[in-house]
Protein backbone atom coordinates (compact mmCIF):
# COMPACT_ATOMS: atom_id res chain seq x y z
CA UNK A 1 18.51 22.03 -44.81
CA UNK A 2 17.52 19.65 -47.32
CA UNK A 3 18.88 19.46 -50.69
CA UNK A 4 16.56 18.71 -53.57
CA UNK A 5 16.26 18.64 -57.69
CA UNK A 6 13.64 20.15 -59.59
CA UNK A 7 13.18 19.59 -63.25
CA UNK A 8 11.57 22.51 -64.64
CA UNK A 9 10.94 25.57 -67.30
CA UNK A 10 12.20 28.64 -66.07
CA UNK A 11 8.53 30.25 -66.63
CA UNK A 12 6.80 27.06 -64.00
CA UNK A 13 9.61 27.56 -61.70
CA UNK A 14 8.29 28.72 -57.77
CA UNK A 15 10.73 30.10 -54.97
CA UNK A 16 10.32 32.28 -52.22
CA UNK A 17 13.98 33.69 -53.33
CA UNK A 18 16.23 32.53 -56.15
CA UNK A 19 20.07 32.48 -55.76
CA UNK A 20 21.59 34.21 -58.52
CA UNK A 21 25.75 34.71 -59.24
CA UNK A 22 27.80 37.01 -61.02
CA UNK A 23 31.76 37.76 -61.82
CA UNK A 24 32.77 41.04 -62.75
CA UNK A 25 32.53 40.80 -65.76
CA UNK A 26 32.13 43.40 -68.46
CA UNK A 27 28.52 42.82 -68.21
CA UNK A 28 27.69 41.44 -64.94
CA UNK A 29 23.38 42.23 -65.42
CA UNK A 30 23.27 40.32 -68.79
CA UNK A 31 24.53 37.92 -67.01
CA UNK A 32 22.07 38.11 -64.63
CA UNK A 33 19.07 38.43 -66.75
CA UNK A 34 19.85 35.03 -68.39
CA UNK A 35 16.81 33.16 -70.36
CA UNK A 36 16.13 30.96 -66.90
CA UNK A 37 15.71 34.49 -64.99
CA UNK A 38 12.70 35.92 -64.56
CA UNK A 39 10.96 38.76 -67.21
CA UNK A 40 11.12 41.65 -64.65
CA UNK A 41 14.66 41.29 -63.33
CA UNK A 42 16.32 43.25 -66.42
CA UNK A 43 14.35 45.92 -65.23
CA UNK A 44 15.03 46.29 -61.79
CA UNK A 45 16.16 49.48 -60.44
CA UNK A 46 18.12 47.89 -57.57
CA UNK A 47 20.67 46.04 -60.26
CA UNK A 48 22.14 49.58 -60.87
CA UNK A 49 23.80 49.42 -58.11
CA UNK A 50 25.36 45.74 -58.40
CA UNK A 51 28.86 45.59 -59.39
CA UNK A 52 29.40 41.92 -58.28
CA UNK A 53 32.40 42.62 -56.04
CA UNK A 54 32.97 39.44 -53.81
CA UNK A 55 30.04 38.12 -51.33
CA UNK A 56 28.17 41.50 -52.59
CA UNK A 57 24.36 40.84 -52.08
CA UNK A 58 21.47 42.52 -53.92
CA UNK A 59 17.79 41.91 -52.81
CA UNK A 60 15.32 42.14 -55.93
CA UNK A 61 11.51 42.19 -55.06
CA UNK A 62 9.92 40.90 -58.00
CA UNK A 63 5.76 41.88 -58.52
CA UNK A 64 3.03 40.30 -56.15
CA UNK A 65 2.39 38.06 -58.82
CA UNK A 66 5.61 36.68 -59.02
CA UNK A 67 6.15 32.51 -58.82
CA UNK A 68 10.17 34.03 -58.23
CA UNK A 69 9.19 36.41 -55.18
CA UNK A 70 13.01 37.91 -54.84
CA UNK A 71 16.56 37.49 -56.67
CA UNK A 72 19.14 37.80 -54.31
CA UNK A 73 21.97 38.40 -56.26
CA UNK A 74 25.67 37.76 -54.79
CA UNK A 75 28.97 39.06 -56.49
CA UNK A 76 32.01 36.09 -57.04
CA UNK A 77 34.37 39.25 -57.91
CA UNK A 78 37.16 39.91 -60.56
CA UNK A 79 36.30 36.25 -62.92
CA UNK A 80 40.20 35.54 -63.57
CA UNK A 81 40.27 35.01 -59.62
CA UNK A 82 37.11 33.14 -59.57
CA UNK A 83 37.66 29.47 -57.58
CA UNK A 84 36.23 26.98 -55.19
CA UNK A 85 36.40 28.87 -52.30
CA UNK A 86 35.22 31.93 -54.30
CA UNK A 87 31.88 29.61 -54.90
CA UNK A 88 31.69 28.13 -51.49
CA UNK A 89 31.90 31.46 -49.99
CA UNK A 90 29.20 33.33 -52.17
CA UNK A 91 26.96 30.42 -51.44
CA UNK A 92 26.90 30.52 -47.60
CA UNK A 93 26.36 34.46 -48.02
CA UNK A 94 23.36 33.55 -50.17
CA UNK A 95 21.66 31.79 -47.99
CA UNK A 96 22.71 33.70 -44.75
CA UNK A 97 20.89 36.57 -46.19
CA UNK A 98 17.75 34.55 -46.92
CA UNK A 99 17.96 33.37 -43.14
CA UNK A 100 18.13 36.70 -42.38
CA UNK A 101 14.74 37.01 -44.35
CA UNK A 102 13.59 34.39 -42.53
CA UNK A 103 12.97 32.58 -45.79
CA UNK A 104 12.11 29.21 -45.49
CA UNK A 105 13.80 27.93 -48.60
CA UNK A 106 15.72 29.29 -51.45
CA UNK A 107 16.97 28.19 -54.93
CA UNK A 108 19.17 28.02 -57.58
CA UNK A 109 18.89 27.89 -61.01
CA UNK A 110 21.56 25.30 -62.74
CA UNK A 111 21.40 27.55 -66.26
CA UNK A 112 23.21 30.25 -63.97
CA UNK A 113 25.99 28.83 -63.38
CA UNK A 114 27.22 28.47 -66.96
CA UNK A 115 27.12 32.06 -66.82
CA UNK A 116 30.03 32.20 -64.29
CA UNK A 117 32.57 31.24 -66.23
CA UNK A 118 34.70 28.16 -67.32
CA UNK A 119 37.24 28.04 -63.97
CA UNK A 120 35.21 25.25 -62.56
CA UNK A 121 32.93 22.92 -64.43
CA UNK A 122 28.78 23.22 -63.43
CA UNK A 123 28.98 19.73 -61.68
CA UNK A 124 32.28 21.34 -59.51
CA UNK A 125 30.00 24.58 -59.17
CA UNK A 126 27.06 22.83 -57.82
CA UNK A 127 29.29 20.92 -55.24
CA UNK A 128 30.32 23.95 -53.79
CA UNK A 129 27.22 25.59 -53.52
CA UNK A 130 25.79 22.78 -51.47
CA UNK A 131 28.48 22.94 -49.45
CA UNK A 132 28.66 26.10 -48.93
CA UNK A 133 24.81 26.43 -48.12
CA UNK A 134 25.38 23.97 -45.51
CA UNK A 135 28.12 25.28 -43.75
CA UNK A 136 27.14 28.93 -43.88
CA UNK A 137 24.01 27.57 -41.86
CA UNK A 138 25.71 26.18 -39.24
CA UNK A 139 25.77 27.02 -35.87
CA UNK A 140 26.26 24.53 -32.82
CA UNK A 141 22.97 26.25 -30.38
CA UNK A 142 21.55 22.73 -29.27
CA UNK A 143 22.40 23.60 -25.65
CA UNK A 144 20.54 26.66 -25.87
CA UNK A 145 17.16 27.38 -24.38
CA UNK A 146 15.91 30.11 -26.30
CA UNK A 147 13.71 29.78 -29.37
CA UNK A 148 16.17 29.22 -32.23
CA UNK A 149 15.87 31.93 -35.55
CA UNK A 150 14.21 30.16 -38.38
CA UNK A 151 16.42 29.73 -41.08
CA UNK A 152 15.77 28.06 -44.89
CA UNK A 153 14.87 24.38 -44.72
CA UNK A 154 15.01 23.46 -48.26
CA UNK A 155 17.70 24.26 -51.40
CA UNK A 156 16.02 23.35 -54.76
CA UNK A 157 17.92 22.96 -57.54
CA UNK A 158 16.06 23.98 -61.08
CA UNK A 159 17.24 22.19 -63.92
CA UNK A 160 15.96 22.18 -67.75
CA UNK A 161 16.24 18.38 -67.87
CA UNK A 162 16.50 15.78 -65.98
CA UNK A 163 20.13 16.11 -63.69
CA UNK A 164 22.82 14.35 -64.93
CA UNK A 165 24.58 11.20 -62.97
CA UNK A 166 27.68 13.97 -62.72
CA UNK A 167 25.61 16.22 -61.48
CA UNK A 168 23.90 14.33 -59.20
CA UNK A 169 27.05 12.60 -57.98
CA UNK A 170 28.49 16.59 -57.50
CA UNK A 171 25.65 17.18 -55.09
CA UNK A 172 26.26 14.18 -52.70
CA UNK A 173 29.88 14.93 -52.53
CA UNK A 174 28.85 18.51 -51.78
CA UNK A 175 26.40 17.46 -49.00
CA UNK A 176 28.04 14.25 -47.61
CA UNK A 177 31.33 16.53 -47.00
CA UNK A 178 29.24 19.01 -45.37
CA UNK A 179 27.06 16.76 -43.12
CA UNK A 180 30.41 14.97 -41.92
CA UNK A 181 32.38 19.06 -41.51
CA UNK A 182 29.02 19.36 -38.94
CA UNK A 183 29.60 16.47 -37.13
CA UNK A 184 32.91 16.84 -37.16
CA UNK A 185 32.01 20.82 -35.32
CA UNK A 186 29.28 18.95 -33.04
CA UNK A 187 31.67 17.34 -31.47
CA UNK A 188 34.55 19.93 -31.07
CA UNK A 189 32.32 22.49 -30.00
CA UNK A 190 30.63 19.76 -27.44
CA UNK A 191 31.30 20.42 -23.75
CA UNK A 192 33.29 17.36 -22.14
CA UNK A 193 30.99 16.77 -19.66
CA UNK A 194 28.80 15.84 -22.68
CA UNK A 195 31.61 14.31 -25.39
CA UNK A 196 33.21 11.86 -23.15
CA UNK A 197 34.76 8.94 -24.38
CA UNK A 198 32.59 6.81 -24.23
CA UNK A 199 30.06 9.76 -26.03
CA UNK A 200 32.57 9.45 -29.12
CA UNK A 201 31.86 5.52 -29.04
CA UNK A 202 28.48 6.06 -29.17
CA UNK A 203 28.35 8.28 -31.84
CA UNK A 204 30.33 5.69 -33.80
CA UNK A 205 27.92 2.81 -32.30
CA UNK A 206 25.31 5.16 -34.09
CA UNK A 207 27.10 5.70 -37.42
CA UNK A 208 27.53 2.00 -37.62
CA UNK A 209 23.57 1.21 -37.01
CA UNK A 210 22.73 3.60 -39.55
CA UNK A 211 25.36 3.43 -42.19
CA UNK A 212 26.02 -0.19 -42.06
CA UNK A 213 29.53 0.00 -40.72
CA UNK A 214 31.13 -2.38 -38.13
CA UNK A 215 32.73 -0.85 -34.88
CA UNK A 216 33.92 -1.88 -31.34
CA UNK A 217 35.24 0.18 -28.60
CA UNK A 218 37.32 -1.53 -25.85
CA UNK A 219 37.61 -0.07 -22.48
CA UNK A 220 39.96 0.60 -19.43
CA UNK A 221 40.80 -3.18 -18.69
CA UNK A 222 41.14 -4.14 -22.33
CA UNK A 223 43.16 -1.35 -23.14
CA UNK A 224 45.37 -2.50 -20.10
CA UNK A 225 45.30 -6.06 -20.79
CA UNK A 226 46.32 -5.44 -24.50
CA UNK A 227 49.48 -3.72 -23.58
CA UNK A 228 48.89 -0.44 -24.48
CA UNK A 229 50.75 1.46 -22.27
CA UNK A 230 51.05 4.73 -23.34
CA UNK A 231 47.01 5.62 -23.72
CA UNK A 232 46.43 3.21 -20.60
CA UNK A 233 49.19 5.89 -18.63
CA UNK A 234 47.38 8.79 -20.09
CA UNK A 235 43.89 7.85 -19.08
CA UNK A 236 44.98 6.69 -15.20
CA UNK A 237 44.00 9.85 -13.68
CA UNK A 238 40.68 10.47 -15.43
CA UNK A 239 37.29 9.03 -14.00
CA UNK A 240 35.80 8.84 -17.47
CA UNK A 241 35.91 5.47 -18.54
CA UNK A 242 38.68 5.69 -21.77
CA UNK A 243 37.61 3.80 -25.28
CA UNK A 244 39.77 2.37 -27.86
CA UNK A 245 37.46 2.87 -30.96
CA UNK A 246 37.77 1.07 -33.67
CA UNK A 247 34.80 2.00 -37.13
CA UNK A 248 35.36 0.07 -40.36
CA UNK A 249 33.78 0.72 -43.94
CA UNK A 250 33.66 -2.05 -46.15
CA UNK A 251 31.55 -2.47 -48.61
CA UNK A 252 30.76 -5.96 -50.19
CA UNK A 253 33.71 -6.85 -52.43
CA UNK A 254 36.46 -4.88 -50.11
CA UNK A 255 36.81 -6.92 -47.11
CA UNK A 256 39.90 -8.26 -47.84
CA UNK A 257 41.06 -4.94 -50.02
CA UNK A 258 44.02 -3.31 -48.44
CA UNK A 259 42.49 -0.47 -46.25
CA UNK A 260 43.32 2.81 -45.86
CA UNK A 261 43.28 3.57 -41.87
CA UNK A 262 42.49 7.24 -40.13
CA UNK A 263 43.72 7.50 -36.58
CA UNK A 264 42.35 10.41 -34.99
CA UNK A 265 43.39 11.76 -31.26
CA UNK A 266 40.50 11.87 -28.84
CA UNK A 267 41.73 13.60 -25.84
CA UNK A 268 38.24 14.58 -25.10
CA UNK A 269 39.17 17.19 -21.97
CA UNK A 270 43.22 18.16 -21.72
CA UNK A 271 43.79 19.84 -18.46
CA UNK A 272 48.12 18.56 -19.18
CA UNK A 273 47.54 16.23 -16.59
CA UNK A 274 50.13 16.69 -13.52
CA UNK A 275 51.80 19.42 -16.10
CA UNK A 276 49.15 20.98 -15.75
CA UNK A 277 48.25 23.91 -18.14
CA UNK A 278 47.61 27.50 -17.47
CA UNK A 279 44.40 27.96 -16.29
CA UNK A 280 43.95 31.04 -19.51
CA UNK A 281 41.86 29.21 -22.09
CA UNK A 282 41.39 26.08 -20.70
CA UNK A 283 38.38 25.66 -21.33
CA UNK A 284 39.42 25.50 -25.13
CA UNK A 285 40.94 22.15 -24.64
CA UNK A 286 37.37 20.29 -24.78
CA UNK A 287 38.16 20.53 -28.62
CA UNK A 288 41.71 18.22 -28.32
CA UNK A 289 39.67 15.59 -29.67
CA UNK A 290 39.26 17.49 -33.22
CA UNK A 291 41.46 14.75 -34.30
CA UNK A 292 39.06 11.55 -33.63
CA UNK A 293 36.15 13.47 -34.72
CA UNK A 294 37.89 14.21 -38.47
CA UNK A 295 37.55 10.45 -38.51
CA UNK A 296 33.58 10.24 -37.44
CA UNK A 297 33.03 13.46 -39.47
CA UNK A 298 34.74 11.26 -42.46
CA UNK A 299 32.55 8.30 -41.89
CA UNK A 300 29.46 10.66 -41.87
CA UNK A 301 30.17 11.93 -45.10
CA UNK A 302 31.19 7.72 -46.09
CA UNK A 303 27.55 6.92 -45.21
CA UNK A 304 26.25 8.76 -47.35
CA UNK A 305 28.55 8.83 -50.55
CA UNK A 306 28.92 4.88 -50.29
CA UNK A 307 32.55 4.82 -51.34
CA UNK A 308 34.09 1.59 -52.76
CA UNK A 309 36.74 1.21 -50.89
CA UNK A 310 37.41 -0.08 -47.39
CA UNK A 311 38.24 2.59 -44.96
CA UNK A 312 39.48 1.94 -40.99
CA UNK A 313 38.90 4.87 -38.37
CA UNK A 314 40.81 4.57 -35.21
CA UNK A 315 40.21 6.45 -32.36
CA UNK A 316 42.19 6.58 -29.05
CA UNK A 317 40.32 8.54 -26.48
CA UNK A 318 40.13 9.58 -22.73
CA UNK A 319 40.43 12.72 -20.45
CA UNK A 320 44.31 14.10 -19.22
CA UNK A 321 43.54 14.79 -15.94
CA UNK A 322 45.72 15.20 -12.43
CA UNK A 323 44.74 13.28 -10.14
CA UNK A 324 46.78 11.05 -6.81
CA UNK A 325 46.67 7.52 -9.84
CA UNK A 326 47.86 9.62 -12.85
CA UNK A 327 51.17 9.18 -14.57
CA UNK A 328 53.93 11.46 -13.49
CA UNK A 329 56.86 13.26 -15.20
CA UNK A 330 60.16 10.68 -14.80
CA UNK A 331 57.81 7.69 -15.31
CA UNK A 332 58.67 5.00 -17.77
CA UNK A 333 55.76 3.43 -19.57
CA UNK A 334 55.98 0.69 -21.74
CA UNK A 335 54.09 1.25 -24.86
CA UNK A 336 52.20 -1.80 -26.48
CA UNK A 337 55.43 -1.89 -29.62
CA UNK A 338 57.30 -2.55 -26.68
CA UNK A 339 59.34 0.39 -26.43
CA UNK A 340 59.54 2.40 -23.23
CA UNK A 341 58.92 5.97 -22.88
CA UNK A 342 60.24 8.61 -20.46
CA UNK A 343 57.64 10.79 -19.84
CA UNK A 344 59.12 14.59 -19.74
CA UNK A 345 55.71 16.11 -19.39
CA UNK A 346 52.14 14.80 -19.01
CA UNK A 347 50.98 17.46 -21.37
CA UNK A 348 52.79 15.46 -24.09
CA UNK A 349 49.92 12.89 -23.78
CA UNK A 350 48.31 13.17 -27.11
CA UNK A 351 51.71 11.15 -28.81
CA UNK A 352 51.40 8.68 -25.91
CA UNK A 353 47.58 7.69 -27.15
CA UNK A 354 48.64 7.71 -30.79
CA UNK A 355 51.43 5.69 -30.67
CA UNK A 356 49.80 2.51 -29.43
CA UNK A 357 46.80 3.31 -31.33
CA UNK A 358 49.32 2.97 -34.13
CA UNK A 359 51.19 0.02 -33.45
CA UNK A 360 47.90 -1.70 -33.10
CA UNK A 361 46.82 -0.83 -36.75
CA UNK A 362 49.82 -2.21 -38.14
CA UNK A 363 49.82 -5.57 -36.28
CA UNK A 364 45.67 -5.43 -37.04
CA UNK A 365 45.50 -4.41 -40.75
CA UNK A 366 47.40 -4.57 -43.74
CA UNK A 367 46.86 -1.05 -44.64
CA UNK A 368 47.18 0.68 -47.82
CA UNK A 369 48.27 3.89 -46.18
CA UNK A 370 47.86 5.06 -42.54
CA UNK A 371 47.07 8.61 -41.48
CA UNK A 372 47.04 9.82 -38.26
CA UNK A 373 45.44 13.41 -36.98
CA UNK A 374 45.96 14.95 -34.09
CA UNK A 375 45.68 18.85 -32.65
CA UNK A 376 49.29 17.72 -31.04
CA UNK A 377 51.56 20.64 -30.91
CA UNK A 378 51.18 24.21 -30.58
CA UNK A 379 54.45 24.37 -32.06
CA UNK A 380 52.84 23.64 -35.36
CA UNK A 381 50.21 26.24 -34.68
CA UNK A 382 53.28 29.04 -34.04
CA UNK A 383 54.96 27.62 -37.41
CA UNK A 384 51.54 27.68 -39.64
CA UNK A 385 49.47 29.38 -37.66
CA UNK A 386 45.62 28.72 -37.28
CA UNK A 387 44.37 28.27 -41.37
CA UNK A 388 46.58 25.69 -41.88
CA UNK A 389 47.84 22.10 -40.89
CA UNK A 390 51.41 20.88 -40.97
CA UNK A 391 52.00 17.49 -42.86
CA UNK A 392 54.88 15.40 -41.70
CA UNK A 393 55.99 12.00 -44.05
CA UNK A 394 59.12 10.43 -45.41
CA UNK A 395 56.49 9.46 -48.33
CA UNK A 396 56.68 12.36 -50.68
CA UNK A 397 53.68 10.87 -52.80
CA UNK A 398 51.52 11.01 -49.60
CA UNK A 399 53.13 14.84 -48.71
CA UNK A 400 51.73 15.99 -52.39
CA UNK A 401 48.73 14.44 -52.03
CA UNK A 402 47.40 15.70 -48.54
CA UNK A 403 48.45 19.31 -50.08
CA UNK A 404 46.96 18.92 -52.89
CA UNK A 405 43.73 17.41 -52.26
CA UNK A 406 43.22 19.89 -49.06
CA UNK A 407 43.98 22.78 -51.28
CA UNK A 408 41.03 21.87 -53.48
CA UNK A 409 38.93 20.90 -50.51
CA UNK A 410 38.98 23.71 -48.68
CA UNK A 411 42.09 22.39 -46.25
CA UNK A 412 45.32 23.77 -46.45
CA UNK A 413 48.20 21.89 -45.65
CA UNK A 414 51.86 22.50 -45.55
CA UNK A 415 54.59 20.10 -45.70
CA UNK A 416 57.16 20.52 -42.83
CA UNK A 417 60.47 18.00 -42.17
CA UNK A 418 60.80 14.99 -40.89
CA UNK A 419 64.58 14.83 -40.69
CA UNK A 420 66.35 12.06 -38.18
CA UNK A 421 67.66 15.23 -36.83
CA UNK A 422 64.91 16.20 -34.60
CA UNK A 423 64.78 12.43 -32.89
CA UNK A 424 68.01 13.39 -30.97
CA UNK A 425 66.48 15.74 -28.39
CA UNK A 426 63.94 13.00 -27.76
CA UNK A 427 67.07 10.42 -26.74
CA UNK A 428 66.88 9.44 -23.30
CA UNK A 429 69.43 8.05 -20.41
CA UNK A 430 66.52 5.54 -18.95
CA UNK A 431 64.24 4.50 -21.41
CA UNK A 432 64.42 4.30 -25.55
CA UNK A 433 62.81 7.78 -25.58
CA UNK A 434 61.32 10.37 -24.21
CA UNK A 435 58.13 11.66 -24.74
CA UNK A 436 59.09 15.56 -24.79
CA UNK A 437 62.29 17.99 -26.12
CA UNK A 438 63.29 20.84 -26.48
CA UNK A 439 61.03 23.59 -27.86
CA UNK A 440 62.64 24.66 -30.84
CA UNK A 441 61.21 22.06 -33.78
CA UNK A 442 58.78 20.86 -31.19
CA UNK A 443 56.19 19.91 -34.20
CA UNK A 444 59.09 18.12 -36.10
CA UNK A 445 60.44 16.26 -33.26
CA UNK A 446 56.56 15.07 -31.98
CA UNK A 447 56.04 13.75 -35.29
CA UNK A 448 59.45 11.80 -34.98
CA UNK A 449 58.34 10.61 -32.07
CA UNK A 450 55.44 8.71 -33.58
CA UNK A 451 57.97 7.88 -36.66
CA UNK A 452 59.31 5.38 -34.27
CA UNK A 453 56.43 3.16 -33.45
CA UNK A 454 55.87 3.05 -37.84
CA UNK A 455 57.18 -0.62 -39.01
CA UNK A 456 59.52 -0.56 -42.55
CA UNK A 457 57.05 -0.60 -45.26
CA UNK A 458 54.58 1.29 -43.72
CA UNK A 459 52.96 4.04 -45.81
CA UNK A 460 52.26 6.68 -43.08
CA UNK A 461 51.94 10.84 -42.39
CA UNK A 462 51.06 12.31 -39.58
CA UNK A 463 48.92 15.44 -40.01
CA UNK A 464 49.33 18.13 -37.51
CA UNK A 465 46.12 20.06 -37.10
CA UNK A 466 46.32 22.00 -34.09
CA UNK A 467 46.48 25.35 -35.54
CA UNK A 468 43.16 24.82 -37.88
CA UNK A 469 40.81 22.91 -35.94
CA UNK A 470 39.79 25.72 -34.37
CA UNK A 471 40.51 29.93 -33.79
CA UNK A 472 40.79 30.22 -37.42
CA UNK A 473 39.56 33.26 -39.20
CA UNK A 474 35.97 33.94 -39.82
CA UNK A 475 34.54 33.45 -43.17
CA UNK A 476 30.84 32.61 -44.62
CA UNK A 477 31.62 29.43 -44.03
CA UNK A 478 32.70 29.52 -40.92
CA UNK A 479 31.40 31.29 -37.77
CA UNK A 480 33.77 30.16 -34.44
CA UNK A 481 34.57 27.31 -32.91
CA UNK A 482 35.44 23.92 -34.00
CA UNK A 483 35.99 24.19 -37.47
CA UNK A 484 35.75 20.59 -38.67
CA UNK A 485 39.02 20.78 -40.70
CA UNK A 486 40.13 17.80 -42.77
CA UNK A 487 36.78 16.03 -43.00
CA UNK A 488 36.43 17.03 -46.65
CA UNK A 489 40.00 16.18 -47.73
CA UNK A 490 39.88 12.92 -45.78
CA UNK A 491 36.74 12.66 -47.61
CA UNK A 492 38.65 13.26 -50.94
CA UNK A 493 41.42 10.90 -50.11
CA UNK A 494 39.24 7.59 -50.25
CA UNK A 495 37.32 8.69 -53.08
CA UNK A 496 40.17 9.43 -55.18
CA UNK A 497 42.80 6.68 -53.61
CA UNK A 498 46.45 6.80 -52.20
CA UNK A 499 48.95 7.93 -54.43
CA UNK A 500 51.33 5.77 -55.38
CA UNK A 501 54.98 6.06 -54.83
């Protein structure tokens, strides 16, 4: 769906069906019947029945002669509870019901949302509705045969005047985050016969062509020959040729800024390797790479918003698979820091990617912050559960931050510890580690695990998304599957900068 501006008077204004919200509040139709609204919607019968309770929809058929041939009017609820989400929400219920009409395009009039009410400004208001448009479209059916269901193909915005820079600046945000949460789902929700490794590299190749970005992926015998032992170990039994990918951002003026670096897990197809995994499910594990495609989802959304600032995405990726060359539990593999790694259980193999993928950064870049994102533990999913990510730092700038900014972008995140404490069921007799413990503060002790291979200075959290990246709870916004969680707070993160300490 396309996202365009129209400058216009409310009488010259044409639309198959005009978007129209309301609060509860004392009285929700005068709100409705605004100056921008067309004459005949004061009148209509069917608003008698509207009490704008949340994602309630109204359908108003205007007369034949019409330019505004329906309202569809959709409740935001009670307006002291009225937020983002709220917005976002309403939106993708909007323009679900004009697919359902099988409407080719829809609209929204920006007088009506300074009839809402003042807990987000217009410019935060329009962001959400684009977003929200976007997402409640969404639906991963390229695989499918069938004829697809028409659905809109254009959201017009009306304006009075000309848009303001603010307002035209909310929109991109609000479509850039959306077009990189799609990707983002693409991917997830891709089969891995399809999203291989080397798939992921050439959606980055791609990204790079169009955006202007610079990327390289190594694979199998430069990954070996550069020492990186634990993703080299990891990828031994798969077929699929693994890739190191590396996707930089820098626009002119930032190549020698201090970047801030996303390193994203691509296990593209998880199978535990010679711990091998219950066969219940398994076909769910095509989505362990939600971590790596955050990072492409996040360089989507960078295309397009243009962001000042120089950004690194690093992706680790390759299949966990058995097979008579893969690594075995009681193996020690020395990891490209150096340090050597008992390996407890192949299924611990997304920590084994990351960590060289993360000693590389550092001796690469100079970064202003690292994050790293990873579906890594179900313990985190049994601690959080599946709407929200755990976020593990020593930095408590970085901790308030990622909670923070996810909470506003749609992401929630939880802070969990990172205490020395949980290192000591990781201590080994053979090697300076192992790679698995004990179950009990299995998320804490994984993310002290990768605590080890971060150098003294480093700025660096590790963000646990296991639980949200996919089986979360249906909303408008969100129908099943992949759920391209992060993207928009990533997103967020460069645009607003690292906290400082």
């Amino acid at each position: 769906m396309d996202i365009l501006f129209s400058e216009s008077a409310a009488d010259q204004r044409q639309a198959p069906a005009l978007l129209v919200f309301a609060t509860q509040t004392t009285e929700p139709l005068a709100a409705l019947a605004a100056d921008s609204m067309p004459d005949w919607l004061a009148a209509h019968p069917a608003l008698r029945d509207f009490t704008a309770a949340k994602n309630q929809t109204v359908i108003l058929h205007g007369p034949a002669e019409s330019h505004i041939q329906r309202i569809i009017a959709v409740g935001l609820g009670k307006p002291e509870k009225m937020d983002a989400q709220r917005m976002r929400h309403a939106a993708a219920t909007g323009v679900r019901c004009c697919r359902s009409l099988k409407l080719e395009s829809c609209a929204v009039a920006l007088e009506n949302l300074t009839t809402i009410g003042d807990a987000l400004s217009p410019e935060q208001l329009c962001e959400e509705i684009i977003y929200g448009s976007l997402l409640g479209l969404y639906a991963y059916d390229q695989l499918k045969t069938k004829d697809k269901d028409p659905q809109p193909q254009e959201l017009t915005i009306f304006t009075p005047a000309s848009p303001t820079q603010a307002m035209q600046d909310a929109a991109l945000r609000g479509e850039a985050a959306a077009r990189g949460v799609m990707l983002a789902r693409d991917l997830s929700n891709g089969p891995a016969n399809i999203v291989t490794p080397s798939h992921l590299a050439a959606t980055a190749q791609e990204l790079a062509e169009h955006y202007g970005f610079s990327t390289i992926a190594f694979g199998r015998d430069e990954i070996a020959a550069m020492g990186m032992g634990g993703l080299e170990s990891v990828a031994r039994g798969a077929e699929e040729e693994p890739k190191f990918i590396v996707l930089e951002h820098a626009p002119e003026g930032t190549e020698d800024h201090k970047p801030i670096i996303f390193v994203g897990k691509g296990i593209t197809f998880d199978t535990g390797g010679i711990s091998l995994k219950p066969s219940a499910n398994l076909h769910e594990l095509k989505d362990d790479m939600a971590g790596a495609a955050a990072v492409l989802g996040l360089f989507e959304a960078l295309g397009r918003t243009g962001y000042e600032r120089r950004v690194i995405g690093i992706m680790p990726c390759t299949e966990n698979m058995p097979d008579g060359r893969a690594y075995r539990p009681g193996d020690v593999v020395t990891t490209m820091s150096g340090k050597t790694v008992e390996i407890i259980s192949t299924d611990a193999e997304g920590r084994m990617a990351l960590c060289d993928a993360l000693t590389w950064a550092q001796r690469e870049y100079d970064a202003e912050a690292i994050f790293d994102l990873a579906t890594l533990t179900g313990a985190c999913v049994v601690a959080l559960g599946h709407e929200v990510g755990g976020v593990f730092t020593k930095d408590e700038a970085l901790s308030r931050q990622v909670c923070e900014t996810g909470q506003a972008a749609g992401d929630r995140f939880w802070p969990l510890p990172m205490w020395d404490l949980y290192f000591e069921g990781l201590k080994s007799d053979v090697a300076d580690m192992k790679n698995s413990g004990v179950r009990p503060g299995a998320a804490s002790s994984a993310a002290q695990f990768l605590d080890q291979f971060i150098e003294d200075g480093t700025r660096h959290a590790h963000l646990d998304i296991a639980g949200p990246a996919s089986g979360a709870k249906k909303t408008p916004v969100y129908d099943g599957g992949a759920t391209g969680f992060a993207v928009r707070t990533l997103l967020e993160l460069v645009r607003t900068g690292v906290a400082k300490q």
